[in-house]
PDB file of N, CA and C in Angstrom:
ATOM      1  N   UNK A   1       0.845  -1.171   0.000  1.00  0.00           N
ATOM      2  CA  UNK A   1       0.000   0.000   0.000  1.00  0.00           C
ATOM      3  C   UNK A   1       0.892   1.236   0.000  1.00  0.00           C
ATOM      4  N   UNK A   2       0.751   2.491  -0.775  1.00  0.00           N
ATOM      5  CA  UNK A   2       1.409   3.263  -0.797  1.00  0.00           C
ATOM      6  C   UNK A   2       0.918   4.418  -0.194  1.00  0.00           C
ATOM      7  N   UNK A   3       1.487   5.060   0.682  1.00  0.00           N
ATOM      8  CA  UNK A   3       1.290   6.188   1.544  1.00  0.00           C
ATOM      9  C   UNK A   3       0.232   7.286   0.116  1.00  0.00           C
ATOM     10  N   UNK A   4      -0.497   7.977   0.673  1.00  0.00           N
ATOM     11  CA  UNK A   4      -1.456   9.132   0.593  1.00  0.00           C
ATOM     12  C   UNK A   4      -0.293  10.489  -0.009  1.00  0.00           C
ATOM     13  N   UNK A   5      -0.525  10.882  -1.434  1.00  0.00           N
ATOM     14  CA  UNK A   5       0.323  12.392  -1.298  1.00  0.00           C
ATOM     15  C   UNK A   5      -0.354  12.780  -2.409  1.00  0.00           C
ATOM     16  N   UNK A   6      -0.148  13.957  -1.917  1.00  0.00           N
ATOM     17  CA  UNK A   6      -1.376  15.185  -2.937  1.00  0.00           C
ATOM     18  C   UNK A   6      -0.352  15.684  -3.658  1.00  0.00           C
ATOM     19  N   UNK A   7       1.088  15.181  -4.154  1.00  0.00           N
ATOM     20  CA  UNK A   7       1.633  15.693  -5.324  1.00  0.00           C
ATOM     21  C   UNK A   7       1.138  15.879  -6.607  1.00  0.00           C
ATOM     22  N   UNK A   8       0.186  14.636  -7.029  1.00  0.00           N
ATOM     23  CA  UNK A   8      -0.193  14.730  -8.206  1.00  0.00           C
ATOM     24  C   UNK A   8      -1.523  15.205  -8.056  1.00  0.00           C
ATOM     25  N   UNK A   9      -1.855  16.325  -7.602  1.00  0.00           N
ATOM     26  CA  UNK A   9      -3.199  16.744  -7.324  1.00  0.00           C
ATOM     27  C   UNK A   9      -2.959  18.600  -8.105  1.00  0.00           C
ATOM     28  N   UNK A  10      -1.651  18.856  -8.832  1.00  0.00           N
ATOM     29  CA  UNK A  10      -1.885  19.842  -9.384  1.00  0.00           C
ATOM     30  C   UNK A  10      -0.914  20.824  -8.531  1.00  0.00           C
ATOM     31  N   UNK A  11      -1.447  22.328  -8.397  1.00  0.00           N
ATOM     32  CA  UNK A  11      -0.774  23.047  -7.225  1.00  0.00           C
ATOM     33  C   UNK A  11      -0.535  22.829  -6.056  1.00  0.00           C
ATOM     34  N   UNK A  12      -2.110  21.817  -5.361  1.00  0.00           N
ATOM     35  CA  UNK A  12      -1.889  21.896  -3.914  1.00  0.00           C
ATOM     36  C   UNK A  12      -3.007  22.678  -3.142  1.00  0.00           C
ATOM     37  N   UNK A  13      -2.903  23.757  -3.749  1.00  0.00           N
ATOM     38  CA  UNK A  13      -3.136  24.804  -3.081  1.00  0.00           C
ATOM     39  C   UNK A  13      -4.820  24.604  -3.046  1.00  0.00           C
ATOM     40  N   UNK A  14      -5.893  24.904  -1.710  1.00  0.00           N
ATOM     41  CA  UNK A  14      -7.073  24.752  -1.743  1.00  0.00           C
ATOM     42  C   UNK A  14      -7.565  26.122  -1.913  1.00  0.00           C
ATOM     43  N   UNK A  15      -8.853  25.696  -2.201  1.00  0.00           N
ATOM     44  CA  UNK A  15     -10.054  26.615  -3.204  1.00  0.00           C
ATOM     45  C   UNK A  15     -10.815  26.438  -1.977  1.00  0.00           C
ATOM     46  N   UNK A  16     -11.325  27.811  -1.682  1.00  0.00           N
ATOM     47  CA  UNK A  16     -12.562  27.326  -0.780  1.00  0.00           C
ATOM     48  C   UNK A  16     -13.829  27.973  -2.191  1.00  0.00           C
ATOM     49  N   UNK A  17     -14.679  27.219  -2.182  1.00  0.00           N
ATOM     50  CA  UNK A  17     -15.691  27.760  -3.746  1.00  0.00           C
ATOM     51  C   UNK A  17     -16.754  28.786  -2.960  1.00  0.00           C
ATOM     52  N   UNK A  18     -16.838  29.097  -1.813  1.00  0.00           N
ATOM     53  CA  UNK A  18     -17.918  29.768  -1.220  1.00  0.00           C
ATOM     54  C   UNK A  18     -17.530  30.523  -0.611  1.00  0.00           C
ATOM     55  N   UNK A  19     -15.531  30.860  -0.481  1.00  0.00           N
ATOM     56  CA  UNK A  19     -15.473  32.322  -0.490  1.00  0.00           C
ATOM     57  C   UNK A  19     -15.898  33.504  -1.217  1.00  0.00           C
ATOM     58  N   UNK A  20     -16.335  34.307  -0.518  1.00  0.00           N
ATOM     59  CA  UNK A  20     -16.791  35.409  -1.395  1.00  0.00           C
ATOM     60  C   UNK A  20     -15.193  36.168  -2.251  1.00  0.00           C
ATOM     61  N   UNK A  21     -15.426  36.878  -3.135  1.00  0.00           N
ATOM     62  CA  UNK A  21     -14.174  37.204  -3.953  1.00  0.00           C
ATOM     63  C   UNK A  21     -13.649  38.542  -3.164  1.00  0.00           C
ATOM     64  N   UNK A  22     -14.765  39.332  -3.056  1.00  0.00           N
ATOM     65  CA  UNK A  22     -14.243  40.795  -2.461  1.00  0.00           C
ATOM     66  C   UNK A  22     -16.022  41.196  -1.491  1.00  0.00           C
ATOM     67  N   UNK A  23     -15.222  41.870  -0.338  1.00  0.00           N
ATOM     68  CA  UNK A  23     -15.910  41.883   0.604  1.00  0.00           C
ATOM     69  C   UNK A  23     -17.110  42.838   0.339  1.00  0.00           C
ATOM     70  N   UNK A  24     -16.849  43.772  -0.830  1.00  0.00           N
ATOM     71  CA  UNK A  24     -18.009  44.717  -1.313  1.00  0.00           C
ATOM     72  C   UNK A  24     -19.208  43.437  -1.845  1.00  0.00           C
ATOM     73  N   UNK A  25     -18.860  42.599  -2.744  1.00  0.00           N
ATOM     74  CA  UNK A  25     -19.503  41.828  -3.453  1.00  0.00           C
ATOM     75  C   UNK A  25     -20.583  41.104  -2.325  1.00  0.00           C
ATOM     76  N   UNK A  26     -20.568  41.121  -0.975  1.00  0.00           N
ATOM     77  CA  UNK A  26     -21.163  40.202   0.249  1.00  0.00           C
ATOM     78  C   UNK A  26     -22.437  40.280   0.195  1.00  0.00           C
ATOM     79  N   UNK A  27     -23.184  39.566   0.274  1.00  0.00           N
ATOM     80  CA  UNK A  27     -24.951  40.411   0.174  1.00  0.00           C
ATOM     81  C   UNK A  27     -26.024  39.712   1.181  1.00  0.00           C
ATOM     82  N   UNK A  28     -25.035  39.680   2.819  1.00  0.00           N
ATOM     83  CA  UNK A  28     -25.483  39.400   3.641  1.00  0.00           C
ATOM     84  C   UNK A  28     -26.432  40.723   4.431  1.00  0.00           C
ATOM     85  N   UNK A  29     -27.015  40.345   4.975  1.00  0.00           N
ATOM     86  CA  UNK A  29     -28.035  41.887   5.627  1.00  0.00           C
ATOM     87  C   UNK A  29     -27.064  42.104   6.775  1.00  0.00           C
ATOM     88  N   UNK A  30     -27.286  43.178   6.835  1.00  0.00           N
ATOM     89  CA  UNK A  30     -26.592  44.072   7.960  1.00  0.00           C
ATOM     90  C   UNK A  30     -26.454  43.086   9.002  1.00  0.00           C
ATOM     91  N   UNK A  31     -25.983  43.021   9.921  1.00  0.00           N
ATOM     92  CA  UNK A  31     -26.318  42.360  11.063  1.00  0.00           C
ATOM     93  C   UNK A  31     -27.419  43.247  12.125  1.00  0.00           C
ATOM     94  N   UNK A  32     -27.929  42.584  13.327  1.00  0.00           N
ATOM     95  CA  UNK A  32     -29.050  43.361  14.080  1.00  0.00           C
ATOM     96  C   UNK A  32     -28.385  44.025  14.765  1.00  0.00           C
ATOM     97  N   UNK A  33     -28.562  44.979  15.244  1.00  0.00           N
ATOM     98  CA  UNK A  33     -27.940  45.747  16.482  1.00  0.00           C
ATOM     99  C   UNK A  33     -28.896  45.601  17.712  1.00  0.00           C
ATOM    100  N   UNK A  34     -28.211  45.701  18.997  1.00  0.00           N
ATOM    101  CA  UNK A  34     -28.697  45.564  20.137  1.00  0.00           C
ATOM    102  C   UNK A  34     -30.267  46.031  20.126  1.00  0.00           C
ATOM    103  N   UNK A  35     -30.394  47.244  19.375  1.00  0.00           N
ATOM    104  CA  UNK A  35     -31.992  47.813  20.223  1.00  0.00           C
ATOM    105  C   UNK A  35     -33.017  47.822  18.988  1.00  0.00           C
ATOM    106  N   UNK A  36     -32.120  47.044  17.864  1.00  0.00           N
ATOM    107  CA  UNK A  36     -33.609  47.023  17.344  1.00  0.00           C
ATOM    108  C   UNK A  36     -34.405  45.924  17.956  1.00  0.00           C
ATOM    109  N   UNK A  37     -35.756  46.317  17.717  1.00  0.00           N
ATOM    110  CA  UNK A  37     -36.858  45.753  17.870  1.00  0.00           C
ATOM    111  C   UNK A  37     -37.879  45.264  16.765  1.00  0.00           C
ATOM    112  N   UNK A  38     -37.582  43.476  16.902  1.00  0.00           N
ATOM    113  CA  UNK A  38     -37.438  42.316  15.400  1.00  0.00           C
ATOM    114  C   UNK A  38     -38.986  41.821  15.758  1.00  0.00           C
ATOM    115  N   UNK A  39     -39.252  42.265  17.071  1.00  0.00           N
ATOM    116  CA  UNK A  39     -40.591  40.874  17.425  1.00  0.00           C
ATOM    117  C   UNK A  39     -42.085  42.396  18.202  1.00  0.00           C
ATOM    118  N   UNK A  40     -42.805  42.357  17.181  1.00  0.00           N
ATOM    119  CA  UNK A  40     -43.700  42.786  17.501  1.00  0.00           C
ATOM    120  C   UNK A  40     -45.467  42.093  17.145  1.00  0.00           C
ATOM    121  N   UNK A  41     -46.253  42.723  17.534  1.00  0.00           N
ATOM    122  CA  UNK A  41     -47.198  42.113  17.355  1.00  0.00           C
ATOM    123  C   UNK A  41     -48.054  43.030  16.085  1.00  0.00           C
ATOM    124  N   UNK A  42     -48.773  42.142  15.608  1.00  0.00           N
ATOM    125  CA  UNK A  42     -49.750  42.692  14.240  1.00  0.00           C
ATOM    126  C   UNK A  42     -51.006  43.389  14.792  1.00  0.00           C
ATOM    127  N   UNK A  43     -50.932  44.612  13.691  1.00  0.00           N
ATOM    128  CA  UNK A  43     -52.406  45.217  13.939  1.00  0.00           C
ATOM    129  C   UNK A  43     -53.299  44.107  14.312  1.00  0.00           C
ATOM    130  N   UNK A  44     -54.188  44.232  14.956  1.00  0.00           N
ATOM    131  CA  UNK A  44     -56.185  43.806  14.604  1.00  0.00           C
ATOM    132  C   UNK A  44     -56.324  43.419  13.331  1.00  0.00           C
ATOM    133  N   UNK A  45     -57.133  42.828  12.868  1.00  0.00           N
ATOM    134  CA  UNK A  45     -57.774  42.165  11.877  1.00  0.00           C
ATOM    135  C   UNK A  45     -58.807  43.579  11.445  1.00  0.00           C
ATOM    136  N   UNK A  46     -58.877  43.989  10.525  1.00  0.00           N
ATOM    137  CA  UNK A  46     -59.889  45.226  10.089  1.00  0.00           C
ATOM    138  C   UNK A  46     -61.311  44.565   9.601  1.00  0.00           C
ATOM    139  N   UNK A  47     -62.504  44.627  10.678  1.00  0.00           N
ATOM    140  CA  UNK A  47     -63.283  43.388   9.440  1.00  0.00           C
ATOM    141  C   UNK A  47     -64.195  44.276   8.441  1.00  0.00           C
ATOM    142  N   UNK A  48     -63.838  45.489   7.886  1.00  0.00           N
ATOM    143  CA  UNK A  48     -64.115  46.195   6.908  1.00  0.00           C
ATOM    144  C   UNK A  48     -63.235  45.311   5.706  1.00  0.00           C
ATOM    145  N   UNK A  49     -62.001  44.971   5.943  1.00  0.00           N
ATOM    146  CA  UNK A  49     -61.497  43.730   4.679  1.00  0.00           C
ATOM    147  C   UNK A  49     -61.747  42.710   4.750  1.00  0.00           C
ATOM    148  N   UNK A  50     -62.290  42.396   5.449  1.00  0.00           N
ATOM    149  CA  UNK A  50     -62.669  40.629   5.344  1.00  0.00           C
ATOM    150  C   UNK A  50     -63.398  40.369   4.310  1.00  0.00           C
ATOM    151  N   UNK A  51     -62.532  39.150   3.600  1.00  0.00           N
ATOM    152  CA  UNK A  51     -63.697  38.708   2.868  1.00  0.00           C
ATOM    153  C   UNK A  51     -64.666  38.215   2.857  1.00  0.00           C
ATOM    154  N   UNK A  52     -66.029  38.859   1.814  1.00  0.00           N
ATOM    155  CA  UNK A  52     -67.279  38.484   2.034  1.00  0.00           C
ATOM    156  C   UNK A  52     -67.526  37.040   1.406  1.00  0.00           C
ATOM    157  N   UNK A  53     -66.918  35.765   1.337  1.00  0.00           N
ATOM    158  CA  UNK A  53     -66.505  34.765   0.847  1.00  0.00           C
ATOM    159  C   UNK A  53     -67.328  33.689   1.780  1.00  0.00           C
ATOM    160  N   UNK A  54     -68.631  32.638   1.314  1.00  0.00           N
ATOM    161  CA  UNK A  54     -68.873  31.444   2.679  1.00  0.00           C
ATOM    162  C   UNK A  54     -68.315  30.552   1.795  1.00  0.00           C
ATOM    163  N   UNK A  55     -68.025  29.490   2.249  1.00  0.00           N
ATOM    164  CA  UNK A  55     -67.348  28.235   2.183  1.00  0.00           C
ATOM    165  C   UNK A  55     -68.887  27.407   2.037  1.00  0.00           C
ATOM    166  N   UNK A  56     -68.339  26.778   0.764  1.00  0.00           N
ATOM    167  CA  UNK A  56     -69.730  25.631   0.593  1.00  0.00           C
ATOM    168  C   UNK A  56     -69.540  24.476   1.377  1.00  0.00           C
ATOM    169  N   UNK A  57     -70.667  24.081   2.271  1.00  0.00           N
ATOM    170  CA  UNK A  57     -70.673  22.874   3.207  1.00  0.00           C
ATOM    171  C   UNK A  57     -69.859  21.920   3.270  1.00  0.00           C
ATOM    172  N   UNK A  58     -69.532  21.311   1.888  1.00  0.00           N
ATOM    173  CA  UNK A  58     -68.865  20.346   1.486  1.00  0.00           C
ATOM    174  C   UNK A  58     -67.744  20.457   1.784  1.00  0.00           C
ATOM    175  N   UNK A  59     -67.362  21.972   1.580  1.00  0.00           N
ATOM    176  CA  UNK A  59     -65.691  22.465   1.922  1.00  0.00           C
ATOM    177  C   UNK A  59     -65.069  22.709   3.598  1.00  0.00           C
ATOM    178  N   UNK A  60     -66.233  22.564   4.032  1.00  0.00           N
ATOM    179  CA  UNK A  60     -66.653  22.798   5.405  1.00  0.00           C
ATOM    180  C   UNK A  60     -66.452  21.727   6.399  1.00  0.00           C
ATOM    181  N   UNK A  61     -67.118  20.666   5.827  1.00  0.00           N
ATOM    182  CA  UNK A  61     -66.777  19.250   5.790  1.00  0.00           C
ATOM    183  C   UNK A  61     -65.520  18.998   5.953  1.00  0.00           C
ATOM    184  N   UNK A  62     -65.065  18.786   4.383  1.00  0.00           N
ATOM    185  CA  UNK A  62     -63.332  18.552   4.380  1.00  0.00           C
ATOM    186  C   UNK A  62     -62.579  19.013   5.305  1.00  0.00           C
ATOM    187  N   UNK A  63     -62.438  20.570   5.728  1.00  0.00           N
ATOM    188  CA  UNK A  63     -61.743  20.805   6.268  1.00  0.00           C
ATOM    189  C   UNK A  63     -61.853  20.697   7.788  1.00  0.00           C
ATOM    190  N   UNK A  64     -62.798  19.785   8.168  1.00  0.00           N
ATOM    191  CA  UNK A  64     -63.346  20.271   9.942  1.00  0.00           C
ATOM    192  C   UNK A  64     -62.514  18.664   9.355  1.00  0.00           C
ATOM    193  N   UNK A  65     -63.333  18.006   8.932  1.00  0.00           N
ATOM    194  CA  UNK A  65     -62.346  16.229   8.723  1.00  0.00           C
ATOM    195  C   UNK A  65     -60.571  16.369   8.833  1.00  0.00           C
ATOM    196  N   UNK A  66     -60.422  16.986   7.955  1.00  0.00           N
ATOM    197  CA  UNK A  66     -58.712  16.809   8.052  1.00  0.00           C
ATOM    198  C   UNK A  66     -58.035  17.424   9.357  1.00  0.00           C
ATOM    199  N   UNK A  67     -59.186  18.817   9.883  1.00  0.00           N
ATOM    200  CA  UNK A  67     -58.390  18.931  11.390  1.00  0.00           C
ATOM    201  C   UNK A  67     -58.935  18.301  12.543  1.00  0.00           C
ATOM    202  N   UNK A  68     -59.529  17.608  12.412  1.00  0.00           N
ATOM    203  CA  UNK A  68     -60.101  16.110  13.056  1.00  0.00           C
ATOM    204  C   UNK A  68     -59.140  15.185  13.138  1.00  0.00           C
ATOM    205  N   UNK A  69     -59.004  14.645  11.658  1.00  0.00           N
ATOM    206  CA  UNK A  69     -57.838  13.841  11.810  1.00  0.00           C
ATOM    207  C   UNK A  69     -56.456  14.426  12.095  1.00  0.00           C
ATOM    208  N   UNK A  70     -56.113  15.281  12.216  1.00  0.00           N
ATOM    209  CA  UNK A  70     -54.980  15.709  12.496  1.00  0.00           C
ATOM    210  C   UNK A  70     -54.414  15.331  14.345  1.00  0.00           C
ATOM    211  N   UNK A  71     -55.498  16.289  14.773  1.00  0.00           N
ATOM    212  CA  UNK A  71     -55.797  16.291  15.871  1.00  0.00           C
ATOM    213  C   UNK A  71     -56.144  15.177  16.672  1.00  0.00           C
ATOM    214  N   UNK A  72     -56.682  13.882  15.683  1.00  0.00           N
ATOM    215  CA  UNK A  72     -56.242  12.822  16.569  1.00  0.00           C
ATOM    216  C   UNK A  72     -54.772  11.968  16.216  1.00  0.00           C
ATOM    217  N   UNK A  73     -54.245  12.921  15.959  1.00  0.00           N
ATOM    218  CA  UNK A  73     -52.581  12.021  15.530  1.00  0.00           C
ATOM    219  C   UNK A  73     -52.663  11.543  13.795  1.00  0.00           C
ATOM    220  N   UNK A  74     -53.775  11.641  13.252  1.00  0.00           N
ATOM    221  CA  UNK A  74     -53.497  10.961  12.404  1.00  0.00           C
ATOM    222  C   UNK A  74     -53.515  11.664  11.253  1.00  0.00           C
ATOM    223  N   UNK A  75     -52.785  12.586  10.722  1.00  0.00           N
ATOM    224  CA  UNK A  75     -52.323  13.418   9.448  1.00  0.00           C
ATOM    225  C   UNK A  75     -52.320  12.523   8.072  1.00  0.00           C
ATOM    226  N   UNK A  76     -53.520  13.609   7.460  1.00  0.00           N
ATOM    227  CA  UNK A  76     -53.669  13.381   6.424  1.00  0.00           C
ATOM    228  C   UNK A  76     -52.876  13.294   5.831  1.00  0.00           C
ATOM    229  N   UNK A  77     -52.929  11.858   4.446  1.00  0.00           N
ATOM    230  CA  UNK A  77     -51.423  11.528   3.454  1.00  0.00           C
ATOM    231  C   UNK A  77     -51.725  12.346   2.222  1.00  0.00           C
ATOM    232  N   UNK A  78     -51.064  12.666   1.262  1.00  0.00           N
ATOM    233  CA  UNK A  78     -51.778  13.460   0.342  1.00  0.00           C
ATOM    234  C   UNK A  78     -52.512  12.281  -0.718  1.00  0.00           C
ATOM    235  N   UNK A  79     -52.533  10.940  -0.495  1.00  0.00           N
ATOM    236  CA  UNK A  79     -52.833   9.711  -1.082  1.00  0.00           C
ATOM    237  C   UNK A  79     -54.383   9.508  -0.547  1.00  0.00           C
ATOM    238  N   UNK A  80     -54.453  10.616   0.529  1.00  0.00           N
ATOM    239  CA  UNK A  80     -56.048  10.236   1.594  1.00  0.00           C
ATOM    240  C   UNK A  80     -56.723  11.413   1.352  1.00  0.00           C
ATOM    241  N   UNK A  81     -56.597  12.347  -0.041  1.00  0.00           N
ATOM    242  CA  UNK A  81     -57.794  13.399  -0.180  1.00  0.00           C
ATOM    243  C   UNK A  81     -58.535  12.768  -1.193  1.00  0.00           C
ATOM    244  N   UNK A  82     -58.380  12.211  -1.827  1.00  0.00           N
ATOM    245  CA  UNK A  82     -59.994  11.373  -2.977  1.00  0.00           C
ATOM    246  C   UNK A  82     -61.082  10.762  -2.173  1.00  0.00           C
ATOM    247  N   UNK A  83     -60.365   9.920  -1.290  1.00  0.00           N
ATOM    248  CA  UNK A  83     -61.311   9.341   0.060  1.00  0.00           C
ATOM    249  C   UNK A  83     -61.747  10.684   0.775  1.00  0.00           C
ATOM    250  N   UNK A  84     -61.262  11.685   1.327  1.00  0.00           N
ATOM    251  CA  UNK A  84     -61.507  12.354   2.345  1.00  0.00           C
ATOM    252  C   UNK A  84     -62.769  13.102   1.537  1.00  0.00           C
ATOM    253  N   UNK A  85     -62.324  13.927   0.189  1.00  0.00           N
ATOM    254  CA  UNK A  85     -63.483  14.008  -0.579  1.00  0.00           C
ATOM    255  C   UNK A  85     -64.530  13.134  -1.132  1.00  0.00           C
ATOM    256  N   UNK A  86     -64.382  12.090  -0.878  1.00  0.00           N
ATOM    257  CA  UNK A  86     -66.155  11.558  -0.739  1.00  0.00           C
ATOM    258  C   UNK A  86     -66.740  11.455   0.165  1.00  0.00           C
ATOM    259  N   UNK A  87     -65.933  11.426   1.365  1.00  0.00           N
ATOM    260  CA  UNK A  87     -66.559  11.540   2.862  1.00  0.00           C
ATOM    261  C   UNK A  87     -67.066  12.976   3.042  1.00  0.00           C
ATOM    262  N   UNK A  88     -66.625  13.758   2.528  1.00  0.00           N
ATOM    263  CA  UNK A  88     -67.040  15.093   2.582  1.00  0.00           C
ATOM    264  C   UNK A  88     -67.974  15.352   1.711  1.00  0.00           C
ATOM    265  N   UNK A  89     -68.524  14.660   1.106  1.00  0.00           N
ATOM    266  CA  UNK A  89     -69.413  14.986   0.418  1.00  0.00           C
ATOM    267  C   UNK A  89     -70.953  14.096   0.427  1.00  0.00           C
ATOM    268  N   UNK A  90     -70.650  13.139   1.828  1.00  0.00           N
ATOM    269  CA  UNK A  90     -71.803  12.699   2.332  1.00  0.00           C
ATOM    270  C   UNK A  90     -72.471  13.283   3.261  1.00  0.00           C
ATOM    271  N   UNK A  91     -73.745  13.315   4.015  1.00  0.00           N
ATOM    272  CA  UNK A  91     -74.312  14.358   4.393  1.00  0.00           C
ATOM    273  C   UNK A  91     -73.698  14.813   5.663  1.00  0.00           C
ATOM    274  N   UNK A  92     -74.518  15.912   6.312  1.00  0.00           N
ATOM    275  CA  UNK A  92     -73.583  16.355   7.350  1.00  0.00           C
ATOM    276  C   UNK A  92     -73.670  15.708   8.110  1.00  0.00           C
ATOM    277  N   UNK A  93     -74.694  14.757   8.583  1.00  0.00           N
ATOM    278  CA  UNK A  93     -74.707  14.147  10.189  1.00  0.00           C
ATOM    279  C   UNK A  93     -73.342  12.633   9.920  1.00  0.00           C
ATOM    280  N   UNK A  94     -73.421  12.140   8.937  1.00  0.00           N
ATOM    281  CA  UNK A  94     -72.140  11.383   8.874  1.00  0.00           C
ATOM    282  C   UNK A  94     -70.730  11.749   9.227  1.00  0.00           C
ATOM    283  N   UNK A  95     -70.562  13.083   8.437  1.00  0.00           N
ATOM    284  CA  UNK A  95     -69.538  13.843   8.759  1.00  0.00           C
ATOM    285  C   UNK A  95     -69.326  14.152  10.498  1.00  0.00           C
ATOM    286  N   UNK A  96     -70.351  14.293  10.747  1.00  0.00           N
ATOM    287  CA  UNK A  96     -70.490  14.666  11.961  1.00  0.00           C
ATOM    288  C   UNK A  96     -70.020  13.374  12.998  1.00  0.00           C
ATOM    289  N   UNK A  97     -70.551  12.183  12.764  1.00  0.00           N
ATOM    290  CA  UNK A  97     -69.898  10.835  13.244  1.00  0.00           C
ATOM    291  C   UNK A  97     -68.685  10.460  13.439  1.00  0.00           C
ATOM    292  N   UNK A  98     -68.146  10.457  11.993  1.00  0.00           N
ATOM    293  CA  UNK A  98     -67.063  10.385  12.216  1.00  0.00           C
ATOM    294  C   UNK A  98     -66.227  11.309  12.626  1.00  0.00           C
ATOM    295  N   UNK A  99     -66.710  12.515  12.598  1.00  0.00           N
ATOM    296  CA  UNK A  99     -65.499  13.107  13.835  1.00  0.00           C
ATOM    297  C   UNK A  99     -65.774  12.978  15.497  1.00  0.00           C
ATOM    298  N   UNK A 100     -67.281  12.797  15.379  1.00  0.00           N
ATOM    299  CA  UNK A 100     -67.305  12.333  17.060  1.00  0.00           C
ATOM    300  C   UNK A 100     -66.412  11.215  17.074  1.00  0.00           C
ATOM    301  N   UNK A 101     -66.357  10.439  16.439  1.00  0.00           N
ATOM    302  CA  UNK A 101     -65.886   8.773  16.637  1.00  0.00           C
ATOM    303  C   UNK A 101     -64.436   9.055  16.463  1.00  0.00           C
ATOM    304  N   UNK A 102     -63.543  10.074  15.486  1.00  0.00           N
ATOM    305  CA  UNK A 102     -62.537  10.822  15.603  1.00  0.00           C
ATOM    306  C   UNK A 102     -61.891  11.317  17.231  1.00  0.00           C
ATOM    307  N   UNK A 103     -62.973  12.215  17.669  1.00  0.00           N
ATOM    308  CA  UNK A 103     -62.831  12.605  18.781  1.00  0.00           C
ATOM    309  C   UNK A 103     -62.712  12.199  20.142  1.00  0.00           C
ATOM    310  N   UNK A 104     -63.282  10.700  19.891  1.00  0.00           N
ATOM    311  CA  UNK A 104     -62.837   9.813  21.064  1.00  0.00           C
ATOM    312  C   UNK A 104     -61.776   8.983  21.453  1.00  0.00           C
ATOM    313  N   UNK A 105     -61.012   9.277  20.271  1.00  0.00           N
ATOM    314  CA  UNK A 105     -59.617   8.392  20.142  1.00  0.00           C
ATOM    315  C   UNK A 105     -58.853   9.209  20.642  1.00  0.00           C
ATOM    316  N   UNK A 106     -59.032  10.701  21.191  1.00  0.00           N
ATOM    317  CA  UNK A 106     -57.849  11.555  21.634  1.00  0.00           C
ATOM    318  C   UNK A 106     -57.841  11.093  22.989  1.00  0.00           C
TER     319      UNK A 106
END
């Protein structure tokens, strides 16, 4: 076995590829300074913009189902919305079952 040597590797000399070239070129953000202030809280909700938008039952359905199932541990696969949409599209008191029956597994 012959010992390890980076003679035939050219110069030698290492490249780092993710040095930057010149320090003007950097296009990192400033760094923070002590007193700014990064964490605040959001206006109110204005409900002059809210949208005037209802959700059709069906959609209503689906989505109370998937945070049903979520909420009992069991996260929807994206392989389980064709099923989830026909369940959602049976009437409401079914829907309604199975999330009681959902709801008892927590």
């Amino acid at each position: 076995m012959t010992p390890w040597s980076n003679d035939n590797l050219g110069s030698g000399a290492y490249v780092d590829p993710y040095a930057a070239p010149d320090p003007r070129d950097n296009t990192w953000p400033a760094p923070v300074q002590a007193g700014d202030d990064l964490d605040y809280f959001l206006p109110p909700p204005n409900p002059a913009e809210r949208l005037s938008r209802i959700l059709a039952p069906r959609d209503e359905r689906r989505l109370a189902l998937n945070a049903t199932l979520t909420a009992a541990g069991i996260p929807p696969m994206p392989e389980d919305r064709a099923v989830i949409d026909q369940l959602s599209a049976l009437p409401a008191d079914v829907s309604t079952v199975i999330q009681r029956w959902l709801h008892h597994t927590l």
